[in-house]
Protein backbone atom coordinates (compact mmCIF):
# COMPACT_ATOMS: atom_id res chain seq x y z
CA UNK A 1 113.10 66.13 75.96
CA UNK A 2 113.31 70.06 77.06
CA UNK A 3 115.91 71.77 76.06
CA UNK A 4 117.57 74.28 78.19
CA UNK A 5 118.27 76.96 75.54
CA UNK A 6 117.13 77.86 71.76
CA UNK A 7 120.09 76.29 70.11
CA UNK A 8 120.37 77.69 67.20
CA UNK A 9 119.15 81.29 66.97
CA UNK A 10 117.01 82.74 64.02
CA UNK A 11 118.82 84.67 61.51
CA UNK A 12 115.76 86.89 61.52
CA UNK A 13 115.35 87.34 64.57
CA UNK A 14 115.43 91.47 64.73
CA UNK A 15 114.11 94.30 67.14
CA UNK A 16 112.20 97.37 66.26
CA UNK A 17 114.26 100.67 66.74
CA UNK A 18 111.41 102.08 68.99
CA UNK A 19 112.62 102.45 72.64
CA UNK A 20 110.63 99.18 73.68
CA UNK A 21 112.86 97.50 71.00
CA UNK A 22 116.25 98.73 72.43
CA UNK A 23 115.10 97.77 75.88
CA UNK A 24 114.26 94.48 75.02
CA UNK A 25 117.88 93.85 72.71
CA UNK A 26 119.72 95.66 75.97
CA UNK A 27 117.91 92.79 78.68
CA UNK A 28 118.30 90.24 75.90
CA UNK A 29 122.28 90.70 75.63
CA UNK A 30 122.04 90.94 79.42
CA UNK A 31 120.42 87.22 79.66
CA UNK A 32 122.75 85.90 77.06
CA UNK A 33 125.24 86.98 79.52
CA UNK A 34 123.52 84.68 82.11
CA UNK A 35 123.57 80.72 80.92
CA UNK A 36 124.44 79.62 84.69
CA UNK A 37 120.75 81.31 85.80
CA UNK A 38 118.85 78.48 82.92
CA UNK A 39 120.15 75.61 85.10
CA UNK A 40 117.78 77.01 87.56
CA UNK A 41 114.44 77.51 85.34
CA UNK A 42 115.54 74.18 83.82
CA UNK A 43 115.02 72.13 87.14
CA UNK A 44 111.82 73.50 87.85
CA UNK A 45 110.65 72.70 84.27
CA UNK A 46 111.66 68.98 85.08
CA UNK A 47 108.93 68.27 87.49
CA UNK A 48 108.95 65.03 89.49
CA UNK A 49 107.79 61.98 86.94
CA UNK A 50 108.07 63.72 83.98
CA UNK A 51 109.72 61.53 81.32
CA UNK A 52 112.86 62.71 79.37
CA UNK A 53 111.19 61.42 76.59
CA UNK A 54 108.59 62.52 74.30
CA UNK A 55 107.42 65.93 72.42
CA UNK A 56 109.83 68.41 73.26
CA UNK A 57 108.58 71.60 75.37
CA UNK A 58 109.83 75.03 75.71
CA UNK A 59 113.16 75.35 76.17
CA UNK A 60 113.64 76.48 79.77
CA UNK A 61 115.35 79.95 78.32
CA UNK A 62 112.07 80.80 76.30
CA UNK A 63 109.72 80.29 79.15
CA UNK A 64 112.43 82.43 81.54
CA UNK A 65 112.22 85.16 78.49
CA UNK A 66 108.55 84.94 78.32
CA UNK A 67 107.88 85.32 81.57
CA UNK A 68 109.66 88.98 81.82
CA UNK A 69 107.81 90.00 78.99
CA UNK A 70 104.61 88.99 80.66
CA UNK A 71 105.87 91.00 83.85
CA UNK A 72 107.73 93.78 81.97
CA UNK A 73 104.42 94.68 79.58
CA UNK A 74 102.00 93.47 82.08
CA UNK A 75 99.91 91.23 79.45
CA UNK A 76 97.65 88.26 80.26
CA UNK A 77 98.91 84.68 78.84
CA UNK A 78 96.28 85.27 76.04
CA UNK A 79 98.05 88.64 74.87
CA UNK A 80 101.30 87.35 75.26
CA UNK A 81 100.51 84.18 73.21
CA UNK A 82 98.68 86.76 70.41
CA UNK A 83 102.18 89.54 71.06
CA UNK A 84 104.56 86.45 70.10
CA UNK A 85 103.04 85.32 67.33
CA UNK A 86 102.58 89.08 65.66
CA UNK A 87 105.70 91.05 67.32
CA UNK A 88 108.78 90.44 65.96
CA UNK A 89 110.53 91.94 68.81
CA UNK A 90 108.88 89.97 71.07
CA UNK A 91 109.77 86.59 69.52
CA UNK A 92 113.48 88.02 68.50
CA UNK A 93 113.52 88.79 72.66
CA UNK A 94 111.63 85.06 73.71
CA UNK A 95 114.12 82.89 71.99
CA UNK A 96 111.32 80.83 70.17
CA UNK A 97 112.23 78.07 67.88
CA UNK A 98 111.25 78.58 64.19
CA UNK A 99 107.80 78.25 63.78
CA UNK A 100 107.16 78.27 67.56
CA UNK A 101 103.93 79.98 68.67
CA UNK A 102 102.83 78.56 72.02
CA UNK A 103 99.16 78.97 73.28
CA UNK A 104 98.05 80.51 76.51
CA UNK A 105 97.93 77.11 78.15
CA UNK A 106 101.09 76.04 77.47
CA UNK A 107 102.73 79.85 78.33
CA UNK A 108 100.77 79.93 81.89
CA UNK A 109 101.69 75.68 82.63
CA UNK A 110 105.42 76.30 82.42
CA UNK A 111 105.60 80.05 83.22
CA UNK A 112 103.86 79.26 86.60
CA UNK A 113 106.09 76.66 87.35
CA UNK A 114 109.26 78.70 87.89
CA UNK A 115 109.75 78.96 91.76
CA UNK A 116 109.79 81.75 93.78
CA UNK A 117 113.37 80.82 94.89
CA UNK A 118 114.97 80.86 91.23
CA UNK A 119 113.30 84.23 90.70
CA UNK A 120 115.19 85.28 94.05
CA UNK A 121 118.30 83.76 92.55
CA UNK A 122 118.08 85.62 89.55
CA UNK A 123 117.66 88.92 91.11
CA UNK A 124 120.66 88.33 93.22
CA UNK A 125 122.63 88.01 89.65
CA UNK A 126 121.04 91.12 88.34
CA UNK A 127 122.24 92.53 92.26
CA UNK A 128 125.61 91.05 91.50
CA UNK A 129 125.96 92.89 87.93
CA UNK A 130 124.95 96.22 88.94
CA UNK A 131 127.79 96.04 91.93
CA UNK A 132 130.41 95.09 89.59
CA UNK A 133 129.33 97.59 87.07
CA UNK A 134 129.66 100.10 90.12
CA UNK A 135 126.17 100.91 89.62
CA UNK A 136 124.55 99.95 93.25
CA UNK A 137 127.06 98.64 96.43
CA UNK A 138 124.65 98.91 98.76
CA UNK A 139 126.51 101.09 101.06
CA UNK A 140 122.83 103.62 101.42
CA UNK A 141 119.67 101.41 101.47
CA UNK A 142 116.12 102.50 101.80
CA UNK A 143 113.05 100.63 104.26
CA UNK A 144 109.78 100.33 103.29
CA UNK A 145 106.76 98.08 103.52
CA UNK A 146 103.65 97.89 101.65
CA UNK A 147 100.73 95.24 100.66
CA UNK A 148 100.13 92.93 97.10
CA UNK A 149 96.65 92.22 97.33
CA UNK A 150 95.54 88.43 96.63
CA UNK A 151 93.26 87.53 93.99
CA UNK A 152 89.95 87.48 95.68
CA UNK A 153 86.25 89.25 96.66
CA UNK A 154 85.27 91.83 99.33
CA UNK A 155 84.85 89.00 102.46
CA UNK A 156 81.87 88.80 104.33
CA UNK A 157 80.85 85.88 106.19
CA UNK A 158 77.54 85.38 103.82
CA UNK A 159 79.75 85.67 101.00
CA UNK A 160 82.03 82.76 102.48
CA UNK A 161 79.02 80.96 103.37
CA UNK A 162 77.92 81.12 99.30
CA UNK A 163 81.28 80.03 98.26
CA UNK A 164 81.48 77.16 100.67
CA UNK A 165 77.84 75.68 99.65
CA UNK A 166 78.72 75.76 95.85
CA UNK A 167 81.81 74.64 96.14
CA UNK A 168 80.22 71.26 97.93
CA UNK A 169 77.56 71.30 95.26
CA UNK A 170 80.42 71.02 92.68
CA UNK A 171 82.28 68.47 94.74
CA UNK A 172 78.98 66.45 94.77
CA UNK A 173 78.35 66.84 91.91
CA UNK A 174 81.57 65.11 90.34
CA UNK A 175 80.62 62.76 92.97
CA UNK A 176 77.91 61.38 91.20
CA UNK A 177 79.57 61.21 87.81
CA UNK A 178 82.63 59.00 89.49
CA UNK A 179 79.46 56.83 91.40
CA UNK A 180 77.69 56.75 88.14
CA UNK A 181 74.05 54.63 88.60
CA UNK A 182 73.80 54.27 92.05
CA UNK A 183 73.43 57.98 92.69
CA UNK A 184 74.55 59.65 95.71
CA UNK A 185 71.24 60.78 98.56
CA UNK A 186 72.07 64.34 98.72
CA UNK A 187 69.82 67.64 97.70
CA UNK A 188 70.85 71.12 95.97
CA UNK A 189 70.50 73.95 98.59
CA UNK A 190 72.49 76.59 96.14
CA UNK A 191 69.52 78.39 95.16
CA UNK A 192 68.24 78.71 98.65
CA UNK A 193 71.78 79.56 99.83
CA UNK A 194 72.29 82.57 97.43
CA UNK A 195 68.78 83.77 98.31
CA UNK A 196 69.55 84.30 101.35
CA UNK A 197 73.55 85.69 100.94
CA UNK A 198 71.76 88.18 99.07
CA UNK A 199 69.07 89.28 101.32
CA UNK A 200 71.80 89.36 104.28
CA UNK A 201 73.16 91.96 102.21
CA UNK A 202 70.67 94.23 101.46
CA UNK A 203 68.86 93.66 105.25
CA UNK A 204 69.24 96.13 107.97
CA UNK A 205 68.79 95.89 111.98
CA UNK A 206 70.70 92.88 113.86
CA UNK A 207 67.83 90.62 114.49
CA UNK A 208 66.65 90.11 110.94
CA UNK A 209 70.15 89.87 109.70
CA UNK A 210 70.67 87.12 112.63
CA UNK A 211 68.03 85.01 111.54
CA UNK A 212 68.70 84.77 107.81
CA UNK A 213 72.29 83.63 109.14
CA UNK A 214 71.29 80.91 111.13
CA UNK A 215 69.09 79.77 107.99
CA UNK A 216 72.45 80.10 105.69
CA UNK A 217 74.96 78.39 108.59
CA UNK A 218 71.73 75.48 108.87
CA UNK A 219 72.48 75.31 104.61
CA UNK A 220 75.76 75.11 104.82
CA UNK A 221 75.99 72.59 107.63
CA UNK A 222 73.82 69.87 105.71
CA UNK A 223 75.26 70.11 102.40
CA UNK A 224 78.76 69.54 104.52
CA UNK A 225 77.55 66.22 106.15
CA UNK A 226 76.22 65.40 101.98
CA UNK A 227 79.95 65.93 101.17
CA UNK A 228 81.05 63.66 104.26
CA UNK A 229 79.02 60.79 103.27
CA UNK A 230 79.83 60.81 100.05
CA UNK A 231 83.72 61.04 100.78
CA UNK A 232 82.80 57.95 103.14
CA UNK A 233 80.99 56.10 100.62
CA UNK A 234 83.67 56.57 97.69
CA UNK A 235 86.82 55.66 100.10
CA UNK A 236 86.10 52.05 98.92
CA UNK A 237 85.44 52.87 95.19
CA UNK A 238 88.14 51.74 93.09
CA UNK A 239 87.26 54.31 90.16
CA UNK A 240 90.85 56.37 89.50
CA UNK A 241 89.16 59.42 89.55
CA UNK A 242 88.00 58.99 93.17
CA UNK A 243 91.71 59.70 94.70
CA UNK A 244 91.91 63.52 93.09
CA UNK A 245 88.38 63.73 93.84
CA UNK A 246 89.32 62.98 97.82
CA UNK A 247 92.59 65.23 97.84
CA UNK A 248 90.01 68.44 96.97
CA UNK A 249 87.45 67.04 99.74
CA UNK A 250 90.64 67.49 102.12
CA UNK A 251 91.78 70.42 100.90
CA UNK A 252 87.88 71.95 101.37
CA UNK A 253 86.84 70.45 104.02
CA UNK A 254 88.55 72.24 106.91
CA UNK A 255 88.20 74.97 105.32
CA UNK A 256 84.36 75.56 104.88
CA UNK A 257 84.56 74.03 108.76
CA UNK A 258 86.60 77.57 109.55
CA UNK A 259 83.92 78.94 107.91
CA UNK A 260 81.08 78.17 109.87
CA UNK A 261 83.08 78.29 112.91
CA UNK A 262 83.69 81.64 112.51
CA UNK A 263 80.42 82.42 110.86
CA UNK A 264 78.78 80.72 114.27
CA UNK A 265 81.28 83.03 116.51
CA UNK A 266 81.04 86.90 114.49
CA UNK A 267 77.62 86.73 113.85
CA UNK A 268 75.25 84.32 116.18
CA UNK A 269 77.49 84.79 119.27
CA UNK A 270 78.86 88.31 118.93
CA UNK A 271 82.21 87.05 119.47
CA UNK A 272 85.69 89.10 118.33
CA UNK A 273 87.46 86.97 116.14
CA UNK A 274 91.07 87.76 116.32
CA UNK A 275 92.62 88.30 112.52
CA UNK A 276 95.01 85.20 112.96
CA UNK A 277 92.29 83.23 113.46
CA UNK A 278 89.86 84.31 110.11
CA UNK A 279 89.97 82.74 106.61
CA UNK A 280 88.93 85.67 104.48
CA UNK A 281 88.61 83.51 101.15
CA UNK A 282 88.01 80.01 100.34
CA UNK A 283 89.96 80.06 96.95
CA UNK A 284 93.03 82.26 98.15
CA UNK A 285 93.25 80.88 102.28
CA UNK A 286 96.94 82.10 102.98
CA UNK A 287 95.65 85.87 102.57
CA UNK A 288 96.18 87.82 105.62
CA UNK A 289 94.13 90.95 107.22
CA UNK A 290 96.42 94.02 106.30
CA UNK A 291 95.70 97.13 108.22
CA UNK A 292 98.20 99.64 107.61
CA UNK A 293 97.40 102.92 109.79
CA UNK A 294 93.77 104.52 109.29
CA UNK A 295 93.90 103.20 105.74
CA UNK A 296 91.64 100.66 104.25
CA UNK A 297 91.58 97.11 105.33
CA UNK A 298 94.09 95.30 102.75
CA UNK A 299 94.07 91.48 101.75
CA UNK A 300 97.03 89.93 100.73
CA UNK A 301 100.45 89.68 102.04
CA UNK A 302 102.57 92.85 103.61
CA UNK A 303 105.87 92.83 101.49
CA UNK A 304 109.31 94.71 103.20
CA UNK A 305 111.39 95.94 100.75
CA UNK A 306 115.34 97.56 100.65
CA UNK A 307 115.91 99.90 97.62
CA UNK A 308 119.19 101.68 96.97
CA UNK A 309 120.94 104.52 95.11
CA UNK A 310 120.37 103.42 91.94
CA UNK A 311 116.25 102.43 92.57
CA UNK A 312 116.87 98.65 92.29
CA UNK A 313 114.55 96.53 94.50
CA UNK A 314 117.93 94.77 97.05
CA UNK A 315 115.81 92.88 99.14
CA UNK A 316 112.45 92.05 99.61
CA UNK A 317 110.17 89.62 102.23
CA UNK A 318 107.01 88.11 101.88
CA UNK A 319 106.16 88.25 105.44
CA UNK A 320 103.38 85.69 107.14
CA UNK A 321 100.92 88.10 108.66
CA UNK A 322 100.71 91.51 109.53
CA UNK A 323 104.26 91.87 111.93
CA UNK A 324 105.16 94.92 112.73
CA UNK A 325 107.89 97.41 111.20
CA UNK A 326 109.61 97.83 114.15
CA UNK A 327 109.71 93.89 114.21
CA UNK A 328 111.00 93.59 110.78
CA UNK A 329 114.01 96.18 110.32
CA UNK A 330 116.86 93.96 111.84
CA UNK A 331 115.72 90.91 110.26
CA UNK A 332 115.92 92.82 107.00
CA UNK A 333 119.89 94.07 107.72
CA UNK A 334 120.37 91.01 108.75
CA UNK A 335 119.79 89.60 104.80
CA UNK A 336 121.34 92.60 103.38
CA UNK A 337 124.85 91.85 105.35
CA UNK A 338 124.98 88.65 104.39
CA UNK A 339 124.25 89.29 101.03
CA UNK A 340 126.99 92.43 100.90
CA UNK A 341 128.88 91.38 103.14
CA UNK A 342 128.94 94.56 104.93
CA UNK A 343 126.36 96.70 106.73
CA UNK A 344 125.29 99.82 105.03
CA UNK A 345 126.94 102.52 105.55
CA UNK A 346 123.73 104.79 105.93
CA UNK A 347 120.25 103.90 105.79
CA UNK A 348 116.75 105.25 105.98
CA UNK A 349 113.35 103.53 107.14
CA UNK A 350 110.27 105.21 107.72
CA UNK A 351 109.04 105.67 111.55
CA UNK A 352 107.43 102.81 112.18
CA UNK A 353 110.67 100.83 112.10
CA UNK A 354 111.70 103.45 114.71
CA UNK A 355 113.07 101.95 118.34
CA UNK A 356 116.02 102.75 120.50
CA UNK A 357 116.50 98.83 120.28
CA UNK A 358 116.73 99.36 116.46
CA UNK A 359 119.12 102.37 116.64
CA UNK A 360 120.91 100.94 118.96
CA UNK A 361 121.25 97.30 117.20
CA UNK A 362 121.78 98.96 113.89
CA UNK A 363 124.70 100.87 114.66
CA UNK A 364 126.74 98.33 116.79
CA UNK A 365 126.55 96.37 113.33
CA UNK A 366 128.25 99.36 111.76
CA UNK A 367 125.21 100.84 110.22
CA UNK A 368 127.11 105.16 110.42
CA UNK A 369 123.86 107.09 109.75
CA UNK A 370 120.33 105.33 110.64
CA UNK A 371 117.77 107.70 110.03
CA UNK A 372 113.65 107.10 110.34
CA UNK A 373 111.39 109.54 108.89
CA UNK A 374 109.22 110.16 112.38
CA UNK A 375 111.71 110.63 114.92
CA UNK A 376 109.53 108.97 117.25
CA UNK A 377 111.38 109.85 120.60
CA UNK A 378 114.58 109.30 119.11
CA UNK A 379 117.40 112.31 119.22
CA UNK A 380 118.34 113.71 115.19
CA UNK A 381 122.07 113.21 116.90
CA UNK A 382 122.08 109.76 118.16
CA UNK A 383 120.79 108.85 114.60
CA UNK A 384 123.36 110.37 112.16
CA UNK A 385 126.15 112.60 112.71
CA UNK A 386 124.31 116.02 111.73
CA UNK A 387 121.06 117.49 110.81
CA UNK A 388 122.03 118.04 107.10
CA UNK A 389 122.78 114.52 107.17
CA UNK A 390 118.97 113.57 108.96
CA UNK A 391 117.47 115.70 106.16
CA UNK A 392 119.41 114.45 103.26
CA UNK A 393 118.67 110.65 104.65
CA UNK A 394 114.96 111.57 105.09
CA UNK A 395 114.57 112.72 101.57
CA UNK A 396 116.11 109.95 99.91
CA UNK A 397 114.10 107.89 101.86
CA UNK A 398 110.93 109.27 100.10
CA UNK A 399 112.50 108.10 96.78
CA UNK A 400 111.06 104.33 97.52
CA UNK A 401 107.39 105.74 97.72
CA UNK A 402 108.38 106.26 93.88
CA UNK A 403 109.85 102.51 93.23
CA UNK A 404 107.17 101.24 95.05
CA UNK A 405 104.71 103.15 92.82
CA UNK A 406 105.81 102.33 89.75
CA UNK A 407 105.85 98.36 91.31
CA UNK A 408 101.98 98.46 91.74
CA UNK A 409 101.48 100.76 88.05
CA UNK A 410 103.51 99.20 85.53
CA UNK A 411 104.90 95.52 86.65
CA UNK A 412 101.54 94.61 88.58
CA UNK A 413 102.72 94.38 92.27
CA UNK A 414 99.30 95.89 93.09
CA UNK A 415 97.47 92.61 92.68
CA UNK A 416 98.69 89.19 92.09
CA UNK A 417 96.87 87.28 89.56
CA UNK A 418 97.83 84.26 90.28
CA UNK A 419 96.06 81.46 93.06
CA UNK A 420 98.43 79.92 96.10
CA UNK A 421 101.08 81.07 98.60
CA UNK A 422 103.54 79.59 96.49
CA UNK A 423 102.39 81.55 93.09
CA UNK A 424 102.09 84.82 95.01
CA UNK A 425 105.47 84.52 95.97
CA UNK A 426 106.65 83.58 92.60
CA UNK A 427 104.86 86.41 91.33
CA UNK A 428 105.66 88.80 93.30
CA UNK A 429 109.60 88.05 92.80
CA UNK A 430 109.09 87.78 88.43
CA UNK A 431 107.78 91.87 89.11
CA UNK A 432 110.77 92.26 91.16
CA UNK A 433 113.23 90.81 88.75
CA UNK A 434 111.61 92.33 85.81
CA UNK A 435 111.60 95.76 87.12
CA UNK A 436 115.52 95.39 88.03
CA UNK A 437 116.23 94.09 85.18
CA UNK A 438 114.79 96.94 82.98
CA UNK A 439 116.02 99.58 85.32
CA UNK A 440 119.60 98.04 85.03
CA UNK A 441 119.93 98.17 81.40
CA UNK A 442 118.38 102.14 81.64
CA UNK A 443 121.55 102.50 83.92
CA UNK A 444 124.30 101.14 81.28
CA UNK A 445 123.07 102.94 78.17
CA UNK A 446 124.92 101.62 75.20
């Protein structure tokens, strides 16, 4: 049965006097603080036909603990399993019962598990001390957006093409070892496939390229209608491996058909392909085409974010697509009133959030001073009150360029590392809170 907390502490459990040690004793007094916020990690520990029975796992506050260190020194699971078994500061910090040292496996399994929505919870309780601390009100916010890249290749539709033929192969492949004796009819085409994925990319002039594409899509489509006979043939097999082996077929399926949908569209038709409409990876499908400006093309997920005074991340979005600014500033004072309460009283966004309807909107919810780097039409007086005002606003604005920086540099919000929509999300929030958390305990020096 898990545990929610390390009931009895260590009596050795110390921290070094280097800085890294008085961070981590400052965030682990704040989390002792914090028992209402286990109940949280706790449920999503308890997954759905899980027995309360049994070896006991990690109690839910050592996996919480574990995963800001993970976050907070940016370590794969295999460092952090090798960090709490040789740091003492890092096991006096996780909480781990005596004699504890959990591999890589287990740290990633329950680590991974903790939703995006608890993550969001605790941040709001890290939002919550720092107000009543009268370190951040939110009464002057900050707009921003920018991009977390998903875990995933360069696309190219021959590269797609690869993926999707040895995916099948694999998928086949286990086929035969559920089927056992009375093997599957189906052939190998990987070697031919990656012959020619390579030789698209190293051919020049349209026609040739053409032709080698029609000879990969022609691969592709006959190792798909292998795969569909053999999902056929097993869907009266009574084998208990033939059910997971039939939720991947599903999951792949409609994917690789995207595939050579699009495949048959870009490159043998000459047809525009909007971005809603492309898969850019096989492995990581919920990535979407960011293009922000003239800047390079971006997969991933655009992220809008609300800083204050103090730096601390307020707010933040994964958004589905690639909307807009100018589409996403009310929605985002829309969350920050109801979180506060109140509207801010001044705010800053850069100019692409810039609109009259924004202005406008903004201010009838009591927003004083709104203030967008690019004026972008708009008057420096129907924005804020004077031009001192405009330029103060306009400067602290430029302070989240900083925030976001140190995001992508030091807590990994450049690239997620972990696979699905609902792990990018969850990652994305454990940078969040982990940042906060050590930038609120840098504010209330002891």
């Amino acid at each position: 049965m898990r545990q929610e907390r390390t009931v009895q502490a260590s009596l050795f459990d110390l921290f070094a006097e280097h800085e890294i040690g008085r961070e981590l004793k400052a965030m682990s007094d704040w989390l002792d603080e914090q028992r209402d916020l286990l109940d949280l990690v706790a449920r999503d520990l308890c997954r759905d036909g899980i027995r309360a029975t049994g070896r006991q796992g990690l109690p839910a506050e050592a996996v919480l603990r574990c995963a800001l260190l993970k976050q907070y020194r940016q370590l794969s699971y295999q460092e952090l399993a090798f960090h709490l078994e040789d740091s003492a500061s890092f096991r006096a910090f996780a909480r781990l019962p005596w004699s504890w040292s959990p591999q890589k496996s287990v740290l990633q399994k329950t680590i991974s598990a903790i939703r995006a929505e608890s993550w969001e919870a605790i941040n709001r309780a890290l939002l919550s001390n720092a107000r009543q601390a009268k370190r951040e009100d939110g009464t002057v916010v900050r707009l921003d957006s920018t991009v977390t890249s998903a875990l995933m290749h360069e696309p190219s539709d021959s590269g797609l093409l690869w993926d999707a033929v040895r995916v099948m192969v694999r998928l086949l492949k286990q086929a035969d070892a559920v089927v056992g004796n009375a093997g599957l009819a189906w052939r190998d085409h990987r070697r031919a496939a990656k012959k020619r994925a390579r030789r698209i990319q190293f051919t020049r002039g349209r026609p040739n390229r053409v032709q080698l594409y029609r000879e990969l899509i022609a691969i592709a489509r006959a190792t798909l209608a292998y795969l569909r006979q053999a999902s056929e043939r097993l869907a009266v097999a009574t084998n208990p491996l033939v059910e997971p082996w039939q939720v991947q077929v599903c999951h792949y399926r409609p994917l690789i058909e995207r595939i050579i949908t699009q495949s048959e569209r870009r490159v043998l038709a000459g047809e525009p392909v909007p971005a809603s409409e492309k898969l850019v990876s096989l492995f990581e499908s919920h990535a979407d085409i960011i293009v922000k400006g003239s800047r390079d093309v971006e997969y991933g997920h655009k992220l809008n974010l609300i800083t204050g005074r103090s730096g601390m991340i307020l707010d933040l979005v994964v958004e589905t697509g690639n909307p807009a600014d100018s589409d996403r500033l009310l929605p985002m004072l829309e969350r920050h009133i109801a979180f506060y309460g109140h509207a801010p009283r001044q705010a800053a966004a850069d100019g692409g959030f810039a609109t009259r309807n924004n202005l406008a909107t903004a201010k009838a919810w009591g927003v004083r001073d709104m203030a967008f780097h690019k004026k972008a039409g708009l008057r420096i007086e129907d924005m804020v009150k004077s031009n001192w005002v405009y330029r103060k606003l306009r400067n602290f604005r430029a302070g989240i360029e900083a925030g976001i920086s140190c995001l992508k540099r030091a807590y990994g919000l450049a690239r997620c590392t972990w696979r699905g929509l609902d792990h990018f999300k969850s990652y994305v929030w454990s940078s969040v809170v982990a940042y906060n958390l050590v930038l609120l305990t840098r504010l209330n020096p002891t």
